[in-house]
Every structure is written in structure tokens, then in C-alpha cells.
N, C-alpha and C. Protein backbone atom coordinates (compact mmCIF):
# COMPACT_ATOMS: atom_id res chain seq x y z
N UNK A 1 80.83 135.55 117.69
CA UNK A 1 79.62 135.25 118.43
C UNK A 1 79.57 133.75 118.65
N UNK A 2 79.26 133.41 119.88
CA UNK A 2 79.25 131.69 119.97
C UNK A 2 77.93 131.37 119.37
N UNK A 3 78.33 130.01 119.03
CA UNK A 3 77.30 129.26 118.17
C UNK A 3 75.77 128.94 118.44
N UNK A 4 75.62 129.27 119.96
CA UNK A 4 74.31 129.15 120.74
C UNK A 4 73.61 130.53 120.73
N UNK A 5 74.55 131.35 120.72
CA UNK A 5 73.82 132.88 120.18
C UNK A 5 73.72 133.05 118.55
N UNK A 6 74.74 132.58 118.05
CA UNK A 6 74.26 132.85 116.50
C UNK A 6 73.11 132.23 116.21
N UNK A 7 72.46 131.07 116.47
CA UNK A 7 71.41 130.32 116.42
C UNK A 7 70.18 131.11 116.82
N UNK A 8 69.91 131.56 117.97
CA UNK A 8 69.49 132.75 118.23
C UNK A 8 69.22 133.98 117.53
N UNK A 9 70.11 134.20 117.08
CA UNK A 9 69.91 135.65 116.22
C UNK A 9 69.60 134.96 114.66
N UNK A 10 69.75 133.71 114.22
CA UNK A 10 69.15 133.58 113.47
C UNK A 10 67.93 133.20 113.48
N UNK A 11 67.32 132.36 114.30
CA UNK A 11 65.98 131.81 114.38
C UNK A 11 65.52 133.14 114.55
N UNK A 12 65.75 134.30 115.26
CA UNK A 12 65.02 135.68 115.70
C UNK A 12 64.74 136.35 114.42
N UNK A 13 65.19 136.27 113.66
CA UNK A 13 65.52 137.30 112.40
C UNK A 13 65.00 136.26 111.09
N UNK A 14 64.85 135.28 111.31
CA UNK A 14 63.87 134.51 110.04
C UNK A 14 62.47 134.57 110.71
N UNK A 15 61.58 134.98 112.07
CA UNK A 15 60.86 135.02 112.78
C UNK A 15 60.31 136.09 112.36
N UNK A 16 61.04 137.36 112.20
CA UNK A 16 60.61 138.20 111.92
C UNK A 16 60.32 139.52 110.79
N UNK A 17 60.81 138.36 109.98
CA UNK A 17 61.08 138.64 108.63
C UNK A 17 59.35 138.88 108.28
N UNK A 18 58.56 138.54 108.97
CA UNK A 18 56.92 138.31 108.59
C UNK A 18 56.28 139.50 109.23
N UNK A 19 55.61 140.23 108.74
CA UNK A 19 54.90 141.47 109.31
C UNK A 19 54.01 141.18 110.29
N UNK A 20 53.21 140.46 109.84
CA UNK A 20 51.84 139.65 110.42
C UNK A 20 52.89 139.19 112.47
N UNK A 21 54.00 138.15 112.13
CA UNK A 21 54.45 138.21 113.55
C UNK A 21 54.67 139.25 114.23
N UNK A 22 55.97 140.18 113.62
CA UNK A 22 55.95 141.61 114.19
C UNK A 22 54.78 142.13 115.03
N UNK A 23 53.75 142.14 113.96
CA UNK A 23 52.41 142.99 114.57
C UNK A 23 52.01 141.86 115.64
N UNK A 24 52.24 141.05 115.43
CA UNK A 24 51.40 140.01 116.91
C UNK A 24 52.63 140.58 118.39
N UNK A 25 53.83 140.65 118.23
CA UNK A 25 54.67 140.86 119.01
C UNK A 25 54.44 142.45 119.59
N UNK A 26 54.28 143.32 118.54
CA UNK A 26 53.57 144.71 119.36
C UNK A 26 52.12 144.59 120.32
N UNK A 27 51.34 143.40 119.77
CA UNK A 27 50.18 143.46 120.38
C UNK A 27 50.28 142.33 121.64
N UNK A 28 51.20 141.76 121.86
CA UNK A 28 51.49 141.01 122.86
C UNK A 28 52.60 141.82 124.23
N UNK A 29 53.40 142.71 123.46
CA UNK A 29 54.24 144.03 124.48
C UNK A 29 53.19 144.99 124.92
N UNK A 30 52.18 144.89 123.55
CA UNK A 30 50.64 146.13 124.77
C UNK A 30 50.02 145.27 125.51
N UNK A 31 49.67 144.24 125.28
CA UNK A 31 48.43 143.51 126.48
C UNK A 31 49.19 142.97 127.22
N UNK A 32 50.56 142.62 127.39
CA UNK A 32 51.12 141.55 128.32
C UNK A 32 50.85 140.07 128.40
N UNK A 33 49.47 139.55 127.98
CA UNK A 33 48.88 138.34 128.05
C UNK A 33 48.19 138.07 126.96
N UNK A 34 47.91 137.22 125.72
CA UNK A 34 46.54 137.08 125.09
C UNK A 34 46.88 135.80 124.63
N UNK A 35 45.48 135.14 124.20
CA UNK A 35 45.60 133.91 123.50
C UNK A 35 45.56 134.14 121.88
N UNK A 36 45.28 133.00 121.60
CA UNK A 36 45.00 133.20 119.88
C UNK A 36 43.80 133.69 119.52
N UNK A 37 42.88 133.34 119.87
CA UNK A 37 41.72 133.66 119.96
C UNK A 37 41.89 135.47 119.71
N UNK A 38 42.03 135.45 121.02
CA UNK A 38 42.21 137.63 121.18
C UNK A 38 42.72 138.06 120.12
N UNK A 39 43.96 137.34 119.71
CA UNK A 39 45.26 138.13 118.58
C UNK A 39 44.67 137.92 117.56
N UNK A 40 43.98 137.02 117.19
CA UNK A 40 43.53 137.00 115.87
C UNK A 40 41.75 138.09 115.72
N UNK A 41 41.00 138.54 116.98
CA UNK A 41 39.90 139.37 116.62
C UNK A 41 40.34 140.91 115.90
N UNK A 42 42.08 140.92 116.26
CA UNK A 42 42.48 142.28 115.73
C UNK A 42 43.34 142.40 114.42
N UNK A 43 43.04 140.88 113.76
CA UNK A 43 43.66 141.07 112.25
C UNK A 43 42.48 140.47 111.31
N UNK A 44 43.92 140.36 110.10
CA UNK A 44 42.63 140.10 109.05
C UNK A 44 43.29 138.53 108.93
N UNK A 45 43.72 137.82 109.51
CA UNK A 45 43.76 136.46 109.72
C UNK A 45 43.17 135.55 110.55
N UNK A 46 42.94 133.95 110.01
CA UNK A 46 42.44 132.94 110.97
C UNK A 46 43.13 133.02 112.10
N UNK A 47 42.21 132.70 113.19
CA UNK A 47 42.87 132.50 114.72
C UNK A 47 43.67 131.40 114.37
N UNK A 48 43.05 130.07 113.07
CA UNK A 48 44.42 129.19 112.69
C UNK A 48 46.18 129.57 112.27
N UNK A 49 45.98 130.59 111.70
CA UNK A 49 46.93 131.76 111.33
C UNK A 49 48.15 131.79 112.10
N UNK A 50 47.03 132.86 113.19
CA UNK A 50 47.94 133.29 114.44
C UNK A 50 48.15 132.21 115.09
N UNK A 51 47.73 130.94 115.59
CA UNK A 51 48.40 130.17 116.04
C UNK A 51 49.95 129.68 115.77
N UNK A 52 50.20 129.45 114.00
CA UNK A 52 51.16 129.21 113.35
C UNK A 52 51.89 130.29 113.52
N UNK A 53 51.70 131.24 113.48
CA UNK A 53 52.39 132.36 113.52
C UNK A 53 53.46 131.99 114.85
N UNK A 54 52.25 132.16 115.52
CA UNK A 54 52.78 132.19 117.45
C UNK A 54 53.83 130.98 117.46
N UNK A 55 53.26 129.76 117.13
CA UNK A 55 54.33 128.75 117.04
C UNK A 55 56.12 128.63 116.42
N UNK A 56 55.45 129.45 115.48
CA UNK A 56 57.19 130.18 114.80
C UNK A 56 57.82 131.02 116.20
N UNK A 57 56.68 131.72 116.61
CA UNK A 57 57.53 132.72 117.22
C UNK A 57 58.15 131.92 118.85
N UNK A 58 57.31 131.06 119.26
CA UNK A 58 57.72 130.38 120.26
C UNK A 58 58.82 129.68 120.08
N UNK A 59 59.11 128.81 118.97
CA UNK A 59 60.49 128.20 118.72
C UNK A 59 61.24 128.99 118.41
N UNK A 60 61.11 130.65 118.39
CA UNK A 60 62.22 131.49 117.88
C UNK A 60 62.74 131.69 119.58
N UNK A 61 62.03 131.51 120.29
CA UNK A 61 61.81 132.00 121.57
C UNK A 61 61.90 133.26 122.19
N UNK A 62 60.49 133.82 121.33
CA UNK A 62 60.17 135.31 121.69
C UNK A 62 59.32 135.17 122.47
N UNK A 63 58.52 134.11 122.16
CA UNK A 63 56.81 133.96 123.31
C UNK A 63 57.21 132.86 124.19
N UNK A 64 56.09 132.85 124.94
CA UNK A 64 56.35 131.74 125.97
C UNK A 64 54.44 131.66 126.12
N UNK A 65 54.11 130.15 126.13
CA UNK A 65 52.49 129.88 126.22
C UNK A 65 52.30 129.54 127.84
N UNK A 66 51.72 129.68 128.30
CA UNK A 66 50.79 129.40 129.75
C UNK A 66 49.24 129.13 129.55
N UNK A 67 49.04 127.53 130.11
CA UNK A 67 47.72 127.34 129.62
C UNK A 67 47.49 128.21 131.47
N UNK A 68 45.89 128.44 130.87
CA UNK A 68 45.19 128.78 131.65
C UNK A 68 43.89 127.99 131.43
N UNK A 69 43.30 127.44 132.26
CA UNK A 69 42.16 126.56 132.05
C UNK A 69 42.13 125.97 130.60
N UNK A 70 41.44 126.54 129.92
CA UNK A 70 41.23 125.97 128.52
C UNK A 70 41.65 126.89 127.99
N UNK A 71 42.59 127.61 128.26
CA UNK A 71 43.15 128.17 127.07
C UNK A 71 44.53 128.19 127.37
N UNK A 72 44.72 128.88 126.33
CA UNK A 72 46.36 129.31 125.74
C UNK A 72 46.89 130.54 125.88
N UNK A 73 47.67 130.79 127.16
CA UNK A 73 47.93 132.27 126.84
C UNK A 73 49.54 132.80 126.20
N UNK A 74 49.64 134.02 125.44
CA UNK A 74 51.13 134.12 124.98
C UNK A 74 51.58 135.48 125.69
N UNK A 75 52.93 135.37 125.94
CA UNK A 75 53.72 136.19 126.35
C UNK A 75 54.85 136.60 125.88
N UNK A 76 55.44 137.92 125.68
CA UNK A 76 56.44 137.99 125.28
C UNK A 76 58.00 138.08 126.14
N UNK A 77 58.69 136.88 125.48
CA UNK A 77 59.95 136.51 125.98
C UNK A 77 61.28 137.59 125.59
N UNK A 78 61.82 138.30 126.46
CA UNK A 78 62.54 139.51 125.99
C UNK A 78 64.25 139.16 125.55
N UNK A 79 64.16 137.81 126.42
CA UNK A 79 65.74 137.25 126.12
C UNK A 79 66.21 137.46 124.64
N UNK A 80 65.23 136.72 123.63
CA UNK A 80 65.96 136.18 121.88
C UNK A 80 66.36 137.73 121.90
N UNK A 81 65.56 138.27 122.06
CA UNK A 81 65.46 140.32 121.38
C UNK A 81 66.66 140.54 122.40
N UNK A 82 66.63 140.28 123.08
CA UNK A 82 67.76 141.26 123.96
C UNK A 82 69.17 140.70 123.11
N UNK A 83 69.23 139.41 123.03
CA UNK A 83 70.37 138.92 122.40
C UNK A 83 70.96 138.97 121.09
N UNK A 84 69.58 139.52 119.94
CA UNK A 84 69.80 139.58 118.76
C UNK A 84 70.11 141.25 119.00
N UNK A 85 69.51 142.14 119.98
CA UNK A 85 69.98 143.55 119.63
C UNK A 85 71.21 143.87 120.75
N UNK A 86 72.26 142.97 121.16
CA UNK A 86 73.28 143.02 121.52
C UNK A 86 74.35 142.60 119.78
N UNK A 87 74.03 141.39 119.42
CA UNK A 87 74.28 141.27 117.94
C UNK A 87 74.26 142.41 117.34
N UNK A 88 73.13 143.20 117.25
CA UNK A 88 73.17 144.16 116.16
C UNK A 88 74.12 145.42 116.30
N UNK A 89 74.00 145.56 117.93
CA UNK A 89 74.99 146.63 118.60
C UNK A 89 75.97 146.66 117.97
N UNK A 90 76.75 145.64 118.23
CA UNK A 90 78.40 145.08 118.11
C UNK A 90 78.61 145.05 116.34
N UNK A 91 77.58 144.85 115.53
CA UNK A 91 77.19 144.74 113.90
C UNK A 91 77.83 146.27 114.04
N UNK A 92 76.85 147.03 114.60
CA UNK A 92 76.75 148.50 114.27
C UNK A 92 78.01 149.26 114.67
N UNK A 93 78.58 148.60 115.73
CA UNK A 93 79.81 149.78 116.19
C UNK A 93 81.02 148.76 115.17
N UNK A 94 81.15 147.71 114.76
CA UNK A 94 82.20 147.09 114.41
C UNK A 94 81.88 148.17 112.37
N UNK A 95 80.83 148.36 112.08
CA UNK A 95 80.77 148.99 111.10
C UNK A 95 80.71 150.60 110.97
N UNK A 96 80.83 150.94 112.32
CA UNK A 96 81.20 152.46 112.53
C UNK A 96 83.12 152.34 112.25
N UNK A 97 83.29 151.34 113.20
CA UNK A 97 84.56 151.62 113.63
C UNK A 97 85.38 151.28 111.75
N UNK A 98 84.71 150.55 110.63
CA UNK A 98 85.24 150.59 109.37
C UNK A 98 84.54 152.27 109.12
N UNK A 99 83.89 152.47 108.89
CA UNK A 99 83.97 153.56 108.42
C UNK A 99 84.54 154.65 108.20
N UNK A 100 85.18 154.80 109.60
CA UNK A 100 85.42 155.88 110.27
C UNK A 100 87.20 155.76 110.11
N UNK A 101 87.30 154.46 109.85
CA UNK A 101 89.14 154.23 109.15
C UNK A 101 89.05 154.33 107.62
N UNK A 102 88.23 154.54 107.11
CA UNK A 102 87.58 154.81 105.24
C UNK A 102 88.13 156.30 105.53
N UNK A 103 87.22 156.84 106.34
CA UNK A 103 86.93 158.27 106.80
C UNK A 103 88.32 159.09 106.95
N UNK A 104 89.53 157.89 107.32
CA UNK A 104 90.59 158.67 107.74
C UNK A 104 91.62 158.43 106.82
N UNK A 105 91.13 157.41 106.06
CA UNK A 105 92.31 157.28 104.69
C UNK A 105 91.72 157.92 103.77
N UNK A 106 90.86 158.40 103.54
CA UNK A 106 90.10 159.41 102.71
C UNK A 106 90.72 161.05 103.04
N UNK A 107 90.59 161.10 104.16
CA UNK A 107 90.96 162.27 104.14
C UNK A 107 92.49 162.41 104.43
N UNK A 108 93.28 161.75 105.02
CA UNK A 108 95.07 161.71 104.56
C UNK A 108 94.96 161.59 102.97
N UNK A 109 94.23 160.96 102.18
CA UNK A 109 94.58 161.05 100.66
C UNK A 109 94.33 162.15 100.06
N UNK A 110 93.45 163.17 100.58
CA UNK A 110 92.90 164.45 100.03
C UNK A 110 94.42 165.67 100.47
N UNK A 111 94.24 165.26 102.06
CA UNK A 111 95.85 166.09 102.13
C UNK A 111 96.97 165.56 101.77
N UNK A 112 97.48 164.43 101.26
CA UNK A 112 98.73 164.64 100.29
C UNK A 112 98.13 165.04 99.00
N UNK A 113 97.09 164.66 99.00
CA UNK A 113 97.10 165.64 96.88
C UNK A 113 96.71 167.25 97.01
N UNK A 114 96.51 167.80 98.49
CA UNK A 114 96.46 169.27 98.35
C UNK A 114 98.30 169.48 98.64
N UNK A 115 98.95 168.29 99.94
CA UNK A 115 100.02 169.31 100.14
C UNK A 115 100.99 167.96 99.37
N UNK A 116 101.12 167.91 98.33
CA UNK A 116 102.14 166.79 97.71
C UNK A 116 103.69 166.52 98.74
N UNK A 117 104.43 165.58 99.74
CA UNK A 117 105.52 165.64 100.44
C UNK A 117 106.44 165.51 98.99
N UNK A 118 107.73 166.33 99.24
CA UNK A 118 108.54 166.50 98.06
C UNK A 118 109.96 165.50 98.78
């Protein structure tokens, strides 16, 4: 993985290591738009909170802010996610593809100890 994507999939994945972000990121994929203000009337945290929160998540670069008059609005940025679950893809088939050679020296070892070559 080049070094500009590993960076990526790491800032994404220390981002979301936090429940509290997660849940701001589901509630930002349902509304499409909200500020801090909004995100924080639907938890049990300060709107100071969710700001910090949001700020992690913006340098992870999941959100993206747009002022609107006096406020702050957040959005969710699909790039980091698209790039960390291309990462995970390639994680997942590169650990199929061990398995599945476990899978086949496992079972050549079962048939020479049923049919011993003389």
C-alpha cells in the first residue's frame, strides 16, 4: 500500500476506534447536513464534545465543514472510507488466499496418513 494511503487508513481507523464518532458518522449519512449544535441535541454529550469529536473526524478526512451564515455545517466525506475498505478488501482476500493454502496442506497431510506412498 503506498504511504499516502497507509496514512489514510490509519488516521481512519484511530478515528474510529471511538463509538461516540461512529454514531456521529451514522447520524451525519442520515441527515446529509448538520452542525454541532444538531449532533449534539441527539446524545448524551456537550455540543463542546461533538465539536472535538468532529474535528478528529475532519483531520481523519471523513467530514468536510461548510460554514453557512453563522454556522457550521458537517458532511460526510466518502473518500477516507472508500480507501480504508479497499485496504480491508485486499486484508481480507490476501487472508483468504492463506487460508485456503493451510486448507490444502492440511488436507494432502490427512491423505498421505490415510494412503501412506510406499
Amino acid at each position: 500500500m503506498a504511504e499516502r494511503a497507509a496514512d489514510v487508513v490509519n488516521d481512519v481507523l484511530a478515528a474510529l476506534a471511538d463509538p461516540t464518532r461512529r454514531h456521529l458518522l451514522d447520524l451525519l449519512s442520515a441527515s446529509g447536513q448538520a452542525s454541532a449544535t444538531t449532533l449534539a441535541d441527539g446524545l448524551p454529550v456537550s455540543r463542546q464534545a461533538v465539536a472535538k469529536h468532529l474535528a478528529v473526524l475532519d483531520a481523519a478526512g471523513l467530514v468536510e465543514s461548510v460554514k453557512v451564515g453563522r454556522e457550521v455545517r458537517y458532511a460526510v466525506r466518502p473518500e477516507a472510507l472508500e480507501t480504508t475498505a479497499r485496504w480491508m478488501a485486499a486484508l481480507a482476500a490476501d487472508w483468504d488466499r492463506r487460508l485456503a493454502r493451510i486448507k490444502r496442506f492440511a488436507e494432502a497431510a490427512e491423505q498421505d496418513r490415510h494412503h501412506p506412498k510406499e
